[in-house]
C-alpha atoms as a PDB file:
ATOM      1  CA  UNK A   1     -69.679   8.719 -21.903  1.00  0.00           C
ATOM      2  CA  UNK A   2     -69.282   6.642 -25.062  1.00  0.00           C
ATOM      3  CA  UNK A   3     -70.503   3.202 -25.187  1.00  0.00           C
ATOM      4  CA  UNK A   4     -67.010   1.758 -24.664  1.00  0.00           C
ATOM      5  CA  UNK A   5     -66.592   4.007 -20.738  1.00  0.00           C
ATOM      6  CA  UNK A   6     -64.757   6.303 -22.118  1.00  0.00           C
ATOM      7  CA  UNK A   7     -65.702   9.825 -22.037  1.00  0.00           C
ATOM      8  CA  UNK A   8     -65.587  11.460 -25.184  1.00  0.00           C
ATOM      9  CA  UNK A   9     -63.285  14.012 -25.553  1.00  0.00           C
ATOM     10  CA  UNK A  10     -63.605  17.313 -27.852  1.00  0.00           C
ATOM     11  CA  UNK A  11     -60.575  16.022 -30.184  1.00  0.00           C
ATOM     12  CA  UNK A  12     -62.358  12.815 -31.012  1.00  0.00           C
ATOM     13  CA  UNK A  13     -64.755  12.934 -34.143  1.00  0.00           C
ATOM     14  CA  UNK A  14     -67.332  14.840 -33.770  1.00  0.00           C
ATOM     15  CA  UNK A  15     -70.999  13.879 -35.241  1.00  0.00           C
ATOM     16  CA  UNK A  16     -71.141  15.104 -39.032  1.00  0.00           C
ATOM     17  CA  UNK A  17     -67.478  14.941 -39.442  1.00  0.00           C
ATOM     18  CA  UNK A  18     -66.755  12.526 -42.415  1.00  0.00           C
ATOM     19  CA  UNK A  19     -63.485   9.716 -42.001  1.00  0.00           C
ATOM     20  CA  UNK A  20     -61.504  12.424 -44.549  1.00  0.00           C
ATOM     21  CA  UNK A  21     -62.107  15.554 -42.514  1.00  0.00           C
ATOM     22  CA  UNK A  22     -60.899  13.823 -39.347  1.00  0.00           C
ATOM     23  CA  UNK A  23     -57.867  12.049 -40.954  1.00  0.00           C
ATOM     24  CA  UNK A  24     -56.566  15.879 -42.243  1.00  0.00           C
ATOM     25  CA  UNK A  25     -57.757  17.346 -38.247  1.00  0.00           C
ATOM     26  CA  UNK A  26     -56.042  14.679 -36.602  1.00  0.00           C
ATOM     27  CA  UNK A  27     -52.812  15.586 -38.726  1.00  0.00           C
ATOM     28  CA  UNK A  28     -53.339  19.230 -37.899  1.00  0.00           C
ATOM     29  CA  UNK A  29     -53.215  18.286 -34.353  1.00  0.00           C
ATOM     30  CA  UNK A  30     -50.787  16.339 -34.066  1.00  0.00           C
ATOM     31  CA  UNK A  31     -48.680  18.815 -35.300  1.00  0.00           C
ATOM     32  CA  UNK A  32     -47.985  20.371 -32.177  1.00  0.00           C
ATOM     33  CA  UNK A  33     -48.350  23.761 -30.882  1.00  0.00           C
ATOM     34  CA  UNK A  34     -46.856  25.353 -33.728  1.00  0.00           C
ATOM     35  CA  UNK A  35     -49.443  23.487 -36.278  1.00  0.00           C
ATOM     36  CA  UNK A  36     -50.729  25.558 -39.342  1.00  0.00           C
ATOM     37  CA  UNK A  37     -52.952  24.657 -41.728  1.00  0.00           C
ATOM     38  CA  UNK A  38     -50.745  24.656 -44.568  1.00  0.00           C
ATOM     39  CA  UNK A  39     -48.358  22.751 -43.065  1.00  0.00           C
ATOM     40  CA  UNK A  40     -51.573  19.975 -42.140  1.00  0.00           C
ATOM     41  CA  UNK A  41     -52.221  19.973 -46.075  1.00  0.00           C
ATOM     42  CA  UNK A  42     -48.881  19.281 -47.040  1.00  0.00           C
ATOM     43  CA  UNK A  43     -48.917  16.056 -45.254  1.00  0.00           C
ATOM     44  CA  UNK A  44     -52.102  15.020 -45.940  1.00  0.00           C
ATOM     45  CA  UNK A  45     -52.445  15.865 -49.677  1.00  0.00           C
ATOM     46  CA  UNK A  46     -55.522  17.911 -49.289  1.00  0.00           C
ATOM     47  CA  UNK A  47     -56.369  21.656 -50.321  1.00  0.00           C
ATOM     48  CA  UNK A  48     -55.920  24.528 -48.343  1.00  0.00           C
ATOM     49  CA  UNK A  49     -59.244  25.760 -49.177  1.00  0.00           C
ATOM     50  CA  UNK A  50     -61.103  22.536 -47.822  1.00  0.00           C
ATOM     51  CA  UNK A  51     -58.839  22.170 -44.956  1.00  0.00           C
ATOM     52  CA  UNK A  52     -59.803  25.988 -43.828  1.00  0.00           C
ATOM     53  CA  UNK A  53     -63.543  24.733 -44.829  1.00  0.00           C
ATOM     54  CA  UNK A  54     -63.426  21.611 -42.562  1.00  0.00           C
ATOM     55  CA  UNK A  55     -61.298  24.017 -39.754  1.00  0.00           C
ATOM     56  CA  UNK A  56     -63.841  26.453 -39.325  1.00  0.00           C
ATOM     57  CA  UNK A  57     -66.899  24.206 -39.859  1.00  0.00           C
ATOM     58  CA  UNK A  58     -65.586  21.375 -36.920  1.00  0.00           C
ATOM     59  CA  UNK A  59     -64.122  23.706 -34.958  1.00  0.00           C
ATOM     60  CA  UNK A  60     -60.780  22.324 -35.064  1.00  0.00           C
ATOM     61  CA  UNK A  61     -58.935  25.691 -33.275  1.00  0.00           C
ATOM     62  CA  UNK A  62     -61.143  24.838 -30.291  1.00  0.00           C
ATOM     63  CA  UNK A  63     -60.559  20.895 -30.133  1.00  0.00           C
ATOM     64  CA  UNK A  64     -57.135  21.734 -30.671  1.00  0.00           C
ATOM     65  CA  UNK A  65     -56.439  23.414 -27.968  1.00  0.00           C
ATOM     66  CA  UNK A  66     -58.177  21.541 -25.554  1.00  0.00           C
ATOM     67  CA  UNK A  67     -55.948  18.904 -26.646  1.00  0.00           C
ATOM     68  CA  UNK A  68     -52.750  21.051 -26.069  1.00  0.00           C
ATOM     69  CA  UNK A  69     -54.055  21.823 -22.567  1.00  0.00           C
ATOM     70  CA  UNK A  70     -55.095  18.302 -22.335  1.00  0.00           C
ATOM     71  CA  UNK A  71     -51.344  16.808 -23.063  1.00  0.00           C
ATOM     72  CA  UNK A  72     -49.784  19.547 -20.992  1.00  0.00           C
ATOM     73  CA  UNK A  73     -51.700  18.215 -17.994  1.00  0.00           C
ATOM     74  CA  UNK A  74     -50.724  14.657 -18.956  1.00  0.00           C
ATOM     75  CA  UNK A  75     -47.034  16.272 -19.468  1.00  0.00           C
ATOM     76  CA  UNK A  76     -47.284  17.969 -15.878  1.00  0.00           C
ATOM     77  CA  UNK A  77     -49.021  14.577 -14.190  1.00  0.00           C
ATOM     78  CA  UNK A  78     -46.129  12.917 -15.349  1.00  0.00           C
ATOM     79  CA  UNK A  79     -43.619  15.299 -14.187  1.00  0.00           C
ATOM     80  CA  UNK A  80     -45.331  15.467 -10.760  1.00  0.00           C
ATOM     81  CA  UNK A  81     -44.994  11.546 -10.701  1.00  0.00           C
ATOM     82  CA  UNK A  82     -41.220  10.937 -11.377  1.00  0.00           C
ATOM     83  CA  UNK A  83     -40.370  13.715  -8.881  1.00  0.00           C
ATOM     84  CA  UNK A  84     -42.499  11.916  -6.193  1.00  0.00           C
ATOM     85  CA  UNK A  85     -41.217   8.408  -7.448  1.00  0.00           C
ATOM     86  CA  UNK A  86     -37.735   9.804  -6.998  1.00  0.00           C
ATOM     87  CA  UNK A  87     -38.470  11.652  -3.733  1.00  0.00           C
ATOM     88  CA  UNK A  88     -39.832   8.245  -2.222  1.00  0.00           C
ATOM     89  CA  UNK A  89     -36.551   6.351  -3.776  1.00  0.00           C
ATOM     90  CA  UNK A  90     -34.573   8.961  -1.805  1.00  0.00           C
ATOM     91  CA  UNK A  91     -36.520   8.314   1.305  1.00  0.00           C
ATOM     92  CA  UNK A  92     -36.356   4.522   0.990  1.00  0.00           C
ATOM     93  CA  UNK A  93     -32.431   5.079   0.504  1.00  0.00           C
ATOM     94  CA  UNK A  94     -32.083   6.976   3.191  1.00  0.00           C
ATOM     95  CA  UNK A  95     -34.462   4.769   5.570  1.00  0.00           C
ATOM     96  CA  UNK A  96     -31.687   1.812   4.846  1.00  0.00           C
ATOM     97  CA  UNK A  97     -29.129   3.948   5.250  1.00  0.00           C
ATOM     98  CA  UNK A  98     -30.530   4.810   8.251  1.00  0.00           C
ATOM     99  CA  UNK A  99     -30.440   1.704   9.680  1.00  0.00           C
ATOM    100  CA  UNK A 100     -27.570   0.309   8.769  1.00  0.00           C
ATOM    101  CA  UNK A 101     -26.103   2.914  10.570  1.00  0.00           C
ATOM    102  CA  UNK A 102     -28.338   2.417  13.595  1.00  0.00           C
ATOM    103  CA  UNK A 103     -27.496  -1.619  13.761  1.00  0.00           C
ATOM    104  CA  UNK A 104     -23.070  -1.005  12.837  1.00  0.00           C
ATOM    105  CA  UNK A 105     -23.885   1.776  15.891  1.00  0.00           C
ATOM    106  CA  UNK A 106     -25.249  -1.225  18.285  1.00  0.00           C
ATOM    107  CA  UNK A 107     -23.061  -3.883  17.476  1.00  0.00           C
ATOM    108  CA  UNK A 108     -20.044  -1.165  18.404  1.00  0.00           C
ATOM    109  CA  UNK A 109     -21.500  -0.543  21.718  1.00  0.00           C
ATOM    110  CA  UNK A 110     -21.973  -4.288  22.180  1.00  0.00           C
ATOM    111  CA  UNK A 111     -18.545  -4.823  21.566  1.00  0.00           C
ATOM    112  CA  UNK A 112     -17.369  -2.052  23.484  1.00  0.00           C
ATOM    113  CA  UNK A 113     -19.171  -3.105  26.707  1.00  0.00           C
ATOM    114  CA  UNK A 114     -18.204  -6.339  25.972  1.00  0.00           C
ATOM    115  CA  UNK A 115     -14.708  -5.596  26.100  1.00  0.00           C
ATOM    116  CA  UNK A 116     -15.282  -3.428  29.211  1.00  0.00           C
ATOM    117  CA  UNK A 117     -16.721  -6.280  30.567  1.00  0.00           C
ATOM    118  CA  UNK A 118     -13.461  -8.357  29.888  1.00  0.00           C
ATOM    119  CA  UNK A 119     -11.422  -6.064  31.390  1.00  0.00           C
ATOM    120  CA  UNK A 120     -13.026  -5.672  34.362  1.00  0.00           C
ATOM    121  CA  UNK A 121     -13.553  -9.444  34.903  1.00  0.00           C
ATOM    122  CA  UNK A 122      -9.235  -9.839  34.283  1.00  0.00           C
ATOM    123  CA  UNK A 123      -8.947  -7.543  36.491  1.00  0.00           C
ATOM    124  CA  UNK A 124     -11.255  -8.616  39.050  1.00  0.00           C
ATOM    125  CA  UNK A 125      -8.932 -12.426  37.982  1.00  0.00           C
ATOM    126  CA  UNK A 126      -5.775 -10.726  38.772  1.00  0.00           C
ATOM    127  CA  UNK A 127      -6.796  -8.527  41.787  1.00  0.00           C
ATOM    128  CA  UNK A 128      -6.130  -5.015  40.142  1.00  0.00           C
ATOM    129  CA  UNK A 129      -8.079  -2.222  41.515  1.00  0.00           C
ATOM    130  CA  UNK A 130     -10.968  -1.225  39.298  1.00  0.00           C
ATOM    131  CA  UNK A 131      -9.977   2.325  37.797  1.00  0.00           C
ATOM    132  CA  UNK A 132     -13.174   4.119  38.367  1.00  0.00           C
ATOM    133  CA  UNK A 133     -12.059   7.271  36.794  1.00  0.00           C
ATOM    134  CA  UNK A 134     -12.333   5.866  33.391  1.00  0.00           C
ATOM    135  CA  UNK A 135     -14.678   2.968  33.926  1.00  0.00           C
ATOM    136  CA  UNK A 136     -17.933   5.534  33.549  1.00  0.00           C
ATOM    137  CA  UNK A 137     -16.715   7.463  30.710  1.00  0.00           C
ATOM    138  CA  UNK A 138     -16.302   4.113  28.716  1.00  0.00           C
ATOM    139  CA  UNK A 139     -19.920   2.457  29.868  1.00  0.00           C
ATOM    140  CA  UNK A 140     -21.428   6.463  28.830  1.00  0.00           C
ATOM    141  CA  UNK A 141     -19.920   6.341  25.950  1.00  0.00           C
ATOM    142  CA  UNK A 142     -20.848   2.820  25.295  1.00  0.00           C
ATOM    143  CA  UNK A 143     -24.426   3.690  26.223  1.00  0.00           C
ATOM    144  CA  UNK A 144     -24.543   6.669  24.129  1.00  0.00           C
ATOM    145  CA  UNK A 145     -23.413   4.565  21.167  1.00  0.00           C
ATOM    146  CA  UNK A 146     -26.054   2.393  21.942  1.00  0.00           C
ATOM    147  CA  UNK A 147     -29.278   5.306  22.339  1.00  0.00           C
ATOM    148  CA  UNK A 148     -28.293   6.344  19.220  1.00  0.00           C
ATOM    149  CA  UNK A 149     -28.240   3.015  17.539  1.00  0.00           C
ATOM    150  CA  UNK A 150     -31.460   2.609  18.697  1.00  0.00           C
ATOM    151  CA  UNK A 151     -33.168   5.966  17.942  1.00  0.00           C
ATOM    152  CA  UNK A 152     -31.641   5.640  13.889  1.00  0.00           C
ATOM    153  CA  UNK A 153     -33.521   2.125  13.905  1.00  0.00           C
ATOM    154  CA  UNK A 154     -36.616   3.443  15.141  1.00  0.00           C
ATOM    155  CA  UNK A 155     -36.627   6.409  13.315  1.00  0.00           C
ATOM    156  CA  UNK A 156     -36.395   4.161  10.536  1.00  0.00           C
ATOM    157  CA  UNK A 157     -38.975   2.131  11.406  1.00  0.00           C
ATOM    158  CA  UNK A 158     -41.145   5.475  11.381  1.00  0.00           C
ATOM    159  CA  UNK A 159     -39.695   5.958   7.903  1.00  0.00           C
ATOM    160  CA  UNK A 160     -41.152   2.694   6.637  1.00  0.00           C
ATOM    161  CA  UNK A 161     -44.296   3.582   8.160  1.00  0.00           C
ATOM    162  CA  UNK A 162     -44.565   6.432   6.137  1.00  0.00           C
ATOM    163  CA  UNK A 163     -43.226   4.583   2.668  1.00  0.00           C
ATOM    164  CA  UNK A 164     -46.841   1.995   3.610  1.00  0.00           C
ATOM    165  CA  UNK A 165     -48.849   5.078   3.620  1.00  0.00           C
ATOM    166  CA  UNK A 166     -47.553   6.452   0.784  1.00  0.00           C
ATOM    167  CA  UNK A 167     -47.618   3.236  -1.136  1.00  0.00           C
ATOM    168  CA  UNK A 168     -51.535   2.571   0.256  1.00  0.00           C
ATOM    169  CA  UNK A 169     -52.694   5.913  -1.022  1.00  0.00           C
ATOM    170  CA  UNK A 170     -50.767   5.672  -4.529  1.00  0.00           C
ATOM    171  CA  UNK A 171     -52.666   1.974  -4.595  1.00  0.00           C
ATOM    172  CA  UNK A 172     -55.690   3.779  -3.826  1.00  0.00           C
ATOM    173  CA  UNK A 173     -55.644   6.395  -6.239  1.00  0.00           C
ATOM    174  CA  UNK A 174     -55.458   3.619  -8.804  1.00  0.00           C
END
């Protein structure tokens, strides 16, 4: 660890290596993967002799690379992030849609026994015979609705249980 927290990584300055020498490595790594040397001293104005010098004596094919595999763990971090960030947005969408569906799929079964009630009290009113042939396929139906109004709400409920967790550990891992 340096004295600032941070631990020191092998593409930071290394002891012995002069404000010059680390200028011209930090341009040869931040060239990217396809980096050459004589590519480093054209944009740093140094000599291709020193630069191959200052290469082999800091060890700057060794630092580089653990820098490469360093931002490609950074690069795949971040990839693994956004596809959980977008897998969770998914879930959350479908968790409202969910139950939306769940409470338009109760309020039609309300209304539907609440029209069967109507019915039957007019015709209890008028002194019709009850037609019990179709009177229980309405109130199944009706109650069918209803079950699966309430199972889509729940199981949404479930789904928000599992959005907390998910939101509790990524607080945690922070």
């Amino acid at each position: 660890m340096s004295d600032k927290g941070f631990e020191k990584q092998a593409w930071d300055r290394i002891e012995g290596e002069s404000s010059r020498s680390y200028e011209c490595f930090c341009a040869y790594r931040d060239l990217g993967t396809g980096r050459t040397i004589n590519v480093a001293v054209a944009n740093v104005g140094s000599t291709v002799k020193t630069m191959f010098e200052w290469s082999r004596r800091f060890k700057w094919v060794d630092r580089v690379t653990a820098f490469d595999d360093f931002m490609e763990r950074q690069k795949r971090d971040a990839t693994i992030a956004n596809e959980l960030n977008n897998h969770q947005k998914k879930i959350e969408d479908f968790r409202g849609q969910n139950e939306k569906l769940g409470k338009a799929m109760l309020s039609t079964a309300a209304q539907m026994l609440e029209l069967g009630q109507k019915q039957l009290l007019g015709m209890r009113q008028r002194g019709d015979d009850i037609p019990t042939r179709e009177l229980p396929g309405f109130m199944r139906s009706a109650s069918a609705i209803a079950e699966t109004g309430s199972r889509l709400i729940a199981e949404s409920l479930g789904v928000d249980r599992i959005l907390n967790s998910m939101a509790k550990a990524d607080a945690e891992e922070e």
